[in-house]
N, C-alpha and C. Protein backbone atom coordinates (compact mmCIF):
# COMPACT_ATOMS: atom_id res chain seq x y z
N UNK A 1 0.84 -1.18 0.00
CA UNK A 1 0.00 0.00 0.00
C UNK A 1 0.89 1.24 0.00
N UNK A 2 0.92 2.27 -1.11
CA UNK A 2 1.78 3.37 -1.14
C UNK A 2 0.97 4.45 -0.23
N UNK A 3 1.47 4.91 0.82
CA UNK A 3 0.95 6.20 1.13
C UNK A 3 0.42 7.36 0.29
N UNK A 4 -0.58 7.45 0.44
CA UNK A 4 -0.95 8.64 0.01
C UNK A 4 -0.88 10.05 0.30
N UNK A 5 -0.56 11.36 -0.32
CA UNK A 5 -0.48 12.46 0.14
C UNK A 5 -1.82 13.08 0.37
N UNK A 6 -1.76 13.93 1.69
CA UNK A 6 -3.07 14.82 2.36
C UNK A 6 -3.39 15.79 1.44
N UNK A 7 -4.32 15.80 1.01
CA UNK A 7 -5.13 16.78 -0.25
C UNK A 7 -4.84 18.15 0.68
N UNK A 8 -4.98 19.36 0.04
CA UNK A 8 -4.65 20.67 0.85
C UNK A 8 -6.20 21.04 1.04
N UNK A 9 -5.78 21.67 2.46
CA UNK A 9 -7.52 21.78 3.29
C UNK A 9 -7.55 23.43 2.70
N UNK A 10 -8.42 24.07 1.60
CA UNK A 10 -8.73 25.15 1.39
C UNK A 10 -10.04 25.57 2.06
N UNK A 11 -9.94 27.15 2.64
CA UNK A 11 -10.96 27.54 3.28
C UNK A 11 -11.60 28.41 2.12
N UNK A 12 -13.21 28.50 2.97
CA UNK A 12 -13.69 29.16 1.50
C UNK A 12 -13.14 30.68 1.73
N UNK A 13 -13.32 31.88 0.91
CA UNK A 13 -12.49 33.34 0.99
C UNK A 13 -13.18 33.45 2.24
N UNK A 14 -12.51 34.43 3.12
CA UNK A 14 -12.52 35.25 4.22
C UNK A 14 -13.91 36.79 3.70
N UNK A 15 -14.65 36.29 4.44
CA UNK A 15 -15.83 37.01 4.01
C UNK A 15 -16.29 38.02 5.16
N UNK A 16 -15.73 38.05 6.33
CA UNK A 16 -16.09 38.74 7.73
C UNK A 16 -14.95 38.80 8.37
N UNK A 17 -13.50 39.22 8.11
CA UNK A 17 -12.26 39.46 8.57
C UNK A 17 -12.84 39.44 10.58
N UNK A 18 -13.18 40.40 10.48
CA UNK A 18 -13.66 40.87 12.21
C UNK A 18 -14.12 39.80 12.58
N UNK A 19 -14.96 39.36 12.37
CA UNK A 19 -16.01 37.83 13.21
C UNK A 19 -15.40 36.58 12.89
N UNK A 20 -14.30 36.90 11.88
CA UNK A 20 -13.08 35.34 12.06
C UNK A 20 -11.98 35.83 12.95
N UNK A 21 -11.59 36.52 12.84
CA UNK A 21 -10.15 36.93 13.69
C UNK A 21 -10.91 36.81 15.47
N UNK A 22 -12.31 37.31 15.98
CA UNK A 22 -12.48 37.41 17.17
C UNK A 22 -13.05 36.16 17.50
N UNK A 23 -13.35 35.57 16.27
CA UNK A 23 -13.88 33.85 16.89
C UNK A 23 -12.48 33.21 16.96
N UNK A 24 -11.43 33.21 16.28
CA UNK A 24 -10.42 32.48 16.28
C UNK A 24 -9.38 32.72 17.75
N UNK A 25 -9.52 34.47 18.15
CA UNK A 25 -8.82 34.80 19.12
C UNK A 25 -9.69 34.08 20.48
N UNK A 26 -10.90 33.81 20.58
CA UNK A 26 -11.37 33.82 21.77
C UNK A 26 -11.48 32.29 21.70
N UNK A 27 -11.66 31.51 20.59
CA UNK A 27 -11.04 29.50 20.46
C UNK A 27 -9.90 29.41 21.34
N UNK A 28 -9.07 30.16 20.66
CA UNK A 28 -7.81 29.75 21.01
C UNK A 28 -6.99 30.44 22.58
N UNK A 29 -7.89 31.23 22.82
CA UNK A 29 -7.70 31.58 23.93
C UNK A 29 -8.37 31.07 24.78
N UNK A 30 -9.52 30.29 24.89
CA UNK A 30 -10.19 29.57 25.89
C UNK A 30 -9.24 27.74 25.75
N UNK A 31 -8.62 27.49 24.70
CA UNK A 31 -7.57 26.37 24.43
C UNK A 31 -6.85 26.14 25.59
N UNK A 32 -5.89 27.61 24.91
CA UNK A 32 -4.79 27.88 25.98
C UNK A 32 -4.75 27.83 27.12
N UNK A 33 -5.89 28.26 27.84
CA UNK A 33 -6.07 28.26 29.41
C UNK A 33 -6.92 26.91 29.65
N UNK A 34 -7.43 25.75 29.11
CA UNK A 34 -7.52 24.54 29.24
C UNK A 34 -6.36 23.89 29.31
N UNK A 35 -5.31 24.14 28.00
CA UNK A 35 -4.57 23.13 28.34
C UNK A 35 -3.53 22.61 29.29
N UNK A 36 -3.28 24.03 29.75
CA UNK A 36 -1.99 24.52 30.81
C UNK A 36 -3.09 24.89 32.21
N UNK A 37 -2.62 26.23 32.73
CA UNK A 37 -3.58 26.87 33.11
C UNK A 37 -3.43 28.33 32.79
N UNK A 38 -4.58 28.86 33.35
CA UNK A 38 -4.49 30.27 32.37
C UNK A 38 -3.90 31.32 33.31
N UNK A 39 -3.13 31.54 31.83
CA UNK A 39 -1.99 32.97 32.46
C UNK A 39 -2.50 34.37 31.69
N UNK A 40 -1.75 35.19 32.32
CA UNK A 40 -2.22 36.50 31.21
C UNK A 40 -1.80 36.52 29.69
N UNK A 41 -0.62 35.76 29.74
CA UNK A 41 0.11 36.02 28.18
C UNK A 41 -0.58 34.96 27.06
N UNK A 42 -1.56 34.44 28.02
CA UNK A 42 -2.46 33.76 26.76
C UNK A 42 -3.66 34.48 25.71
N UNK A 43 -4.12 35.40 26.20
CA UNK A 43 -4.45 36.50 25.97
C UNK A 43 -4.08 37.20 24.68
N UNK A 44 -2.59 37.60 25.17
CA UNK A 44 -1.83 38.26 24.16
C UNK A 44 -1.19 37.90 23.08
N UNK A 45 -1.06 36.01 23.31
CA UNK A 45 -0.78 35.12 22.35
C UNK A 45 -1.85 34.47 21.46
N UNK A 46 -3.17 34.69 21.94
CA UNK A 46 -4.53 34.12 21.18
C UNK A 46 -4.33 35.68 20.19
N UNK A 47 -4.46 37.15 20.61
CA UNK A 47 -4.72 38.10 20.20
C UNK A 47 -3.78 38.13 18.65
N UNK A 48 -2.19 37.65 18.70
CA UNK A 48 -1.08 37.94 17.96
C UNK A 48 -1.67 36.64 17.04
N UNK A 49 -2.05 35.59 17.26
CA UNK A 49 -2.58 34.46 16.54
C UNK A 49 -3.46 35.13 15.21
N UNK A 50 -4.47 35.55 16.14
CA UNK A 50 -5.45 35.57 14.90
C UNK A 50 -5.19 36.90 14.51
N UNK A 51 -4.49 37.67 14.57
CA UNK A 51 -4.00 38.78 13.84
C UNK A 51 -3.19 38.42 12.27
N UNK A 52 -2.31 37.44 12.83
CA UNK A 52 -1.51 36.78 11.70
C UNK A 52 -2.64 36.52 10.67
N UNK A 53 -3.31 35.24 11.24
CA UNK A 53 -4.53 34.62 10.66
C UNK A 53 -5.15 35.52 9.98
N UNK A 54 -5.78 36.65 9.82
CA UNK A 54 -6.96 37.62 9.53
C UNK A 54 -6.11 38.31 8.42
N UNK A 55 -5.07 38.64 8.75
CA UNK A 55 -4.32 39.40 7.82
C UNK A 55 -3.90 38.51 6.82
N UNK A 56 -3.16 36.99 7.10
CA UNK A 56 -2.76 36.26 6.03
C UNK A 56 -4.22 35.77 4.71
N UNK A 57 -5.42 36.03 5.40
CA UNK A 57 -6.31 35.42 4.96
C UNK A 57 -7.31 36.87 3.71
N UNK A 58 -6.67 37.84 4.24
CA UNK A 58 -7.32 39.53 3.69
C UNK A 58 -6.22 39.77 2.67
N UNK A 59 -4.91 38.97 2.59
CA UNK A 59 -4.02 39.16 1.88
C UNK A 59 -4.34 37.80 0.46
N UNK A 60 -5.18 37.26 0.66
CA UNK A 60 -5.52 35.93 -0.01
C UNK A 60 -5.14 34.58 0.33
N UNK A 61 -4.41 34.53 1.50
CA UNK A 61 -3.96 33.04 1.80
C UNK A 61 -5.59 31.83 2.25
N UNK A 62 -5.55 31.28 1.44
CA UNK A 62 -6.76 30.59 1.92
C UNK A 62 -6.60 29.00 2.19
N UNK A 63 -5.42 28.84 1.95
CA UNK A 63 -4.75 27.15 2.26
C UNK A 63 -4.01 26.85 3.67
N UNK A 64 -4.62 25.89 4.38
CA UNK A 64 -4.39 25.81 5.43
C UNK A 64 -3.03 25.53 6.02
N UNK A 65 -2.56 24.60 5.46
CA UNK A 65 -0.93 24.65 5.41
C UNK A 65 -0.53 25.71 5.75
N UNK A 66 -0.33 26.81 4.75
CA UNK A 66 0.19 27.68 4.37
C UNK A 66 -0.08 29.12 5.10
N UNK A 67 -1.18 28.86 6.27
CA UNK A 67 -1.97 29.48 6.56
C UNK A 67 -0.53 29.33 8.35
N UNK A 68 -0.65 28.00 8.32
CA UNK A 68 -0.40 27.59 10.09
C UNK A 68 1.33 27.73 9.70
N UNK A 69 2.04 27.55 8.01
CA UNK A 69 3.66 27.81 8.17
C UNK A 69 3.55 29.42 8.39
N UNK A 70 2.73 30.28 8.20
CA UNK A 70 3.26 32.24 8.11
C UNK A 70 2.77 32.13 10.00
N UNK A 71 2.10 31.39 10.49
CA UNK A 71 1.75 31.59 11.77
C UNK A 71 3.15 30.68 12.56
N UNK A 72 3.93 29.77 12.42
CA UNK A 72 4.73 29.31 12.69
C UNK A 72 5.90 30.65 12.66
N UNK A 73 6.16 30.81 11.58
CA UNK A 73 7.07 31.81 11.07
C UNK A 73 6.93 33.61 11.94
N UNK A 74 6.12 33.75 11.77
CA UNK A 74 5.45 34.96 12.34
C UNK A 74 5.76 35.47 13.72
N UNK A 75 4.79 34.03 14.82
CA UNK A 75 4.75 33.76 16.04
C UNK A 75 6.21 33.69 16.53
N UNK A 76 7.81 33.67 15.66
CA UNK A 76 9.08 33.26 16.18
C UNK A 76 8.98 34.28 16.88
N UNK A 77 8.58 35.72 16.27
CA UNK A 77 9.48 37.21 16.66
C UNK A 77 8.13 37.05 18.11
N UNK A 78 7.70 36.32 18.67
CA UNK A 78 6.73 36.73 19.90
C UNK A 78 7.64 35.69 20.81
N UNK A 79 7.75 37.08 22.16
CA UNK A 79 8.55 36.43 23.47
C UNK A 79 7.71 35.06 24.38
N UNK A 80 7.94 34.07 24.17
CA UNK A 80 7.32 32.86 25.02
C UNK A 80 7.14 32.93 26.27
N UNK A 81 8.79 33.51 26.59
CA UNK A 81 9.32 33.22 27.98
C UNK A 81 8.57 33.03 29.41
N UNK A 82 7.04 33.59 29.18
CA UNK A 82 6.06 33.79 29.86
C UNK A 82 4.94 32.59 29.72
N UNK A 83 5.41 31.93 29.04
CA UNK A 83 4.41 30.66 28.40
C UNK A 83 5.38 29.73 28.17
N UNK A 84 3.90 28.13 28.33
CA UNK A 84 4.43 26.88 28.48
C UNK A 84 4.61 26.69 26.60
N UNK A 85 4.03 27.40 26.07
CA UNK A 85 3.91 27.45 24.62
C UNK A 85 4.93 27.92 23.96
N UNK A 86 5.02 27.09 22.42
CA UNK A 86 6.01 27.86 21.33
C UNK A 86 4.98 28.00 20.14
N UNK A 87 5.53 28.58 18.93
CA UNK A 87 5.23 29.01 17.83
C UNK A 87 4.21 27.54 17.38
N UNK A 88 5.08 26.63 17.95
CA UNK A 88 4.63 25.80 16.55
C UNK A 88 3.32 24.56 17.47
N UNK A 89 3.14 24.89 18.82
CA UNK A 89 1.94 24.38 19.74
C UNK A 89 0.98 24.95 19.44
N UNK A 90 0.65 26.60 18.95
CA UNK A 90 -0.19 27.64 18.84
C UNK A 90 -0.60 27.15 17.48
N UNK A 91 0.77 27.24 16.45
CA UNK A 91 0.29 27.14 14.97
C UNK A 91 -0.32 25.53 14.77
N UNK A 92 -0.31 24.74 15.68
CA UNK A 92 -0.99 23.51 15.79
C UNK A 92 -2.49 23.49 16.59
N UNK A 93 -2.68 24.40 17.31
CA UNK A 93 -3.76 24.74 17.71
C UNK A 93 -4.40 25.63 17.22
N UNK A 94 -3.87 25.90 16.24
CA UNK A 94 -4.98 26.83 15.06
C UNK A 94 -5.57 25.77 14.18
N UNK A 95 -4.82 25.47 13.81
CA UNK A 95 -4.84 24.22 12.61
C UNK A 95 -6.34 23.32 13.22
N UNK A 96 -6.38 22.55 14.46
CA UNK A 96 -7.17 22.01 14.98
C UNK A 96 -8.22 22.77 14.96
N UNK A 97 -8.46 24.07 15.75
CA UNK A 97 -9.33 24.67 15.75
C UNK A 97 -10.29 25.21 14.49
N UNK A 98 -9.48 25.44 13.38
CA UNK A 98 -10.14 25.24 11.92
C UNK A 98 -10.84 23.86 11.45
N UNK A 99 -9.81 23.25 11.62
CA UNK A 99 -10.51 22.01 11.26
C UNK A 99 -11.72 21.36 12.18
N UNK A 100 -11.62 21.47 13.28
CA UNK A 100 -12.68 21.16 14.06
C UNK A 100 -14.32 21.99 13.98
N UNK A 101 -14.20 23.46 13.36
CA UNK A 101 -15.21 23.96 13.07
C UNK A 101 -15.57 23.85 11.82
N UNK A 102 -14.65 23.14 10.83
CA UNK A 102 -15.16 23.00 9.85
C UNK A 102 -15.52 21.31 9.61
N UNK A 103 -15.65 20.77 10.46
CA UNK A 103 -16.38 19.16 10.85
C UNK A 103 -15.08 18.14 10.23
N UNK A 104 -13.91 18.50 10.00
CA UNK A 104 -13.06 17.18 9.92
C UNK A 104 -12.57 16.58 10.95
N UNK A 105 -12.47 15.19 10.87
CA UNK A 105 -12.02 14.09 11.93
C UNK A 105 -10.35 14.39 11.33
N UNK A 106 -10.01 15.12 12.64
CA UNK A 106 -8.61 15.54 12.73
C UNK A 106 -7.65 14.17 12.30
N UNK A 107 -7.77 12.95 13.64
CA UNK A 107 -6.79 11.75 13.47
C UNK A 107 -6.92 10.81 12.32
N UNK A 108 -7.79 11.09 11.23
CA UNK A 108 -7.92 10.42 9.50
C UNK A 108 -7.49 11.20 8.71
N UNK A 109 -7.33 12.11 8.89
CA UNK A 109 -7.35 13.11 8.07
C UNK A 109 -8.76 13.46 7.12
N UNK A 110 -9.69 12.90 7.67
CA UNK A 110 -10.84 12.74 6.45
C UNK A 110 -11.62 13.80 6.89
């Protein structure tokens, strides 16, 4: 059986910049303080999230990949030191959080 490659998860265009960026900041900020416990700099790290997000998506990025590498990339220049979190826990908890509102079974990829 040859492995197969993961088809790319495209979102449809960004049609409400404001009501995606504040649903995505307040997902991922109610995440953050589940998964750890909640500090202040989760806050400021949900906020810098979907900033990336809103802007990469008003600029035309609509592929999810591509969406969570500029949030990987992005998130480097933000200080952790205050968090159990890095760039690439956040840009994985975006990823989930898309996919989960858009009804895919994350562990199939289907």
């Amino acid at each position: 059986m040859t492995a197969q490659p993961i088809p790319p998860i495209t979102l449809p265009p960004i049609e409400n910049p404001d009501r995606e960026g504040e649903w995505l900041q307040k997902a991922l900020h109610e995440w953050l303080n589940r998964e750890f416990i909640p500090e202040a700099i989760n806050e400021k790290i949900a906020q810098r999230a979907a900033q990336i997000f809103v802007r990469q998506r008003l600029e035309g990025e609509n592929d999810l990949g591509s969406l969570v590498i500029a949030i990987v990339t992005e998130m480097q220049a933000f200080d952790f030191r205050e968090s159990f979190y890095s760039e690439f826990a956040i840009a994985n908890a975006v990823s989930d959080l898309i996919l989960d509102s858009l009804g895919f079974e994350r562990c199939c990829g289907q």
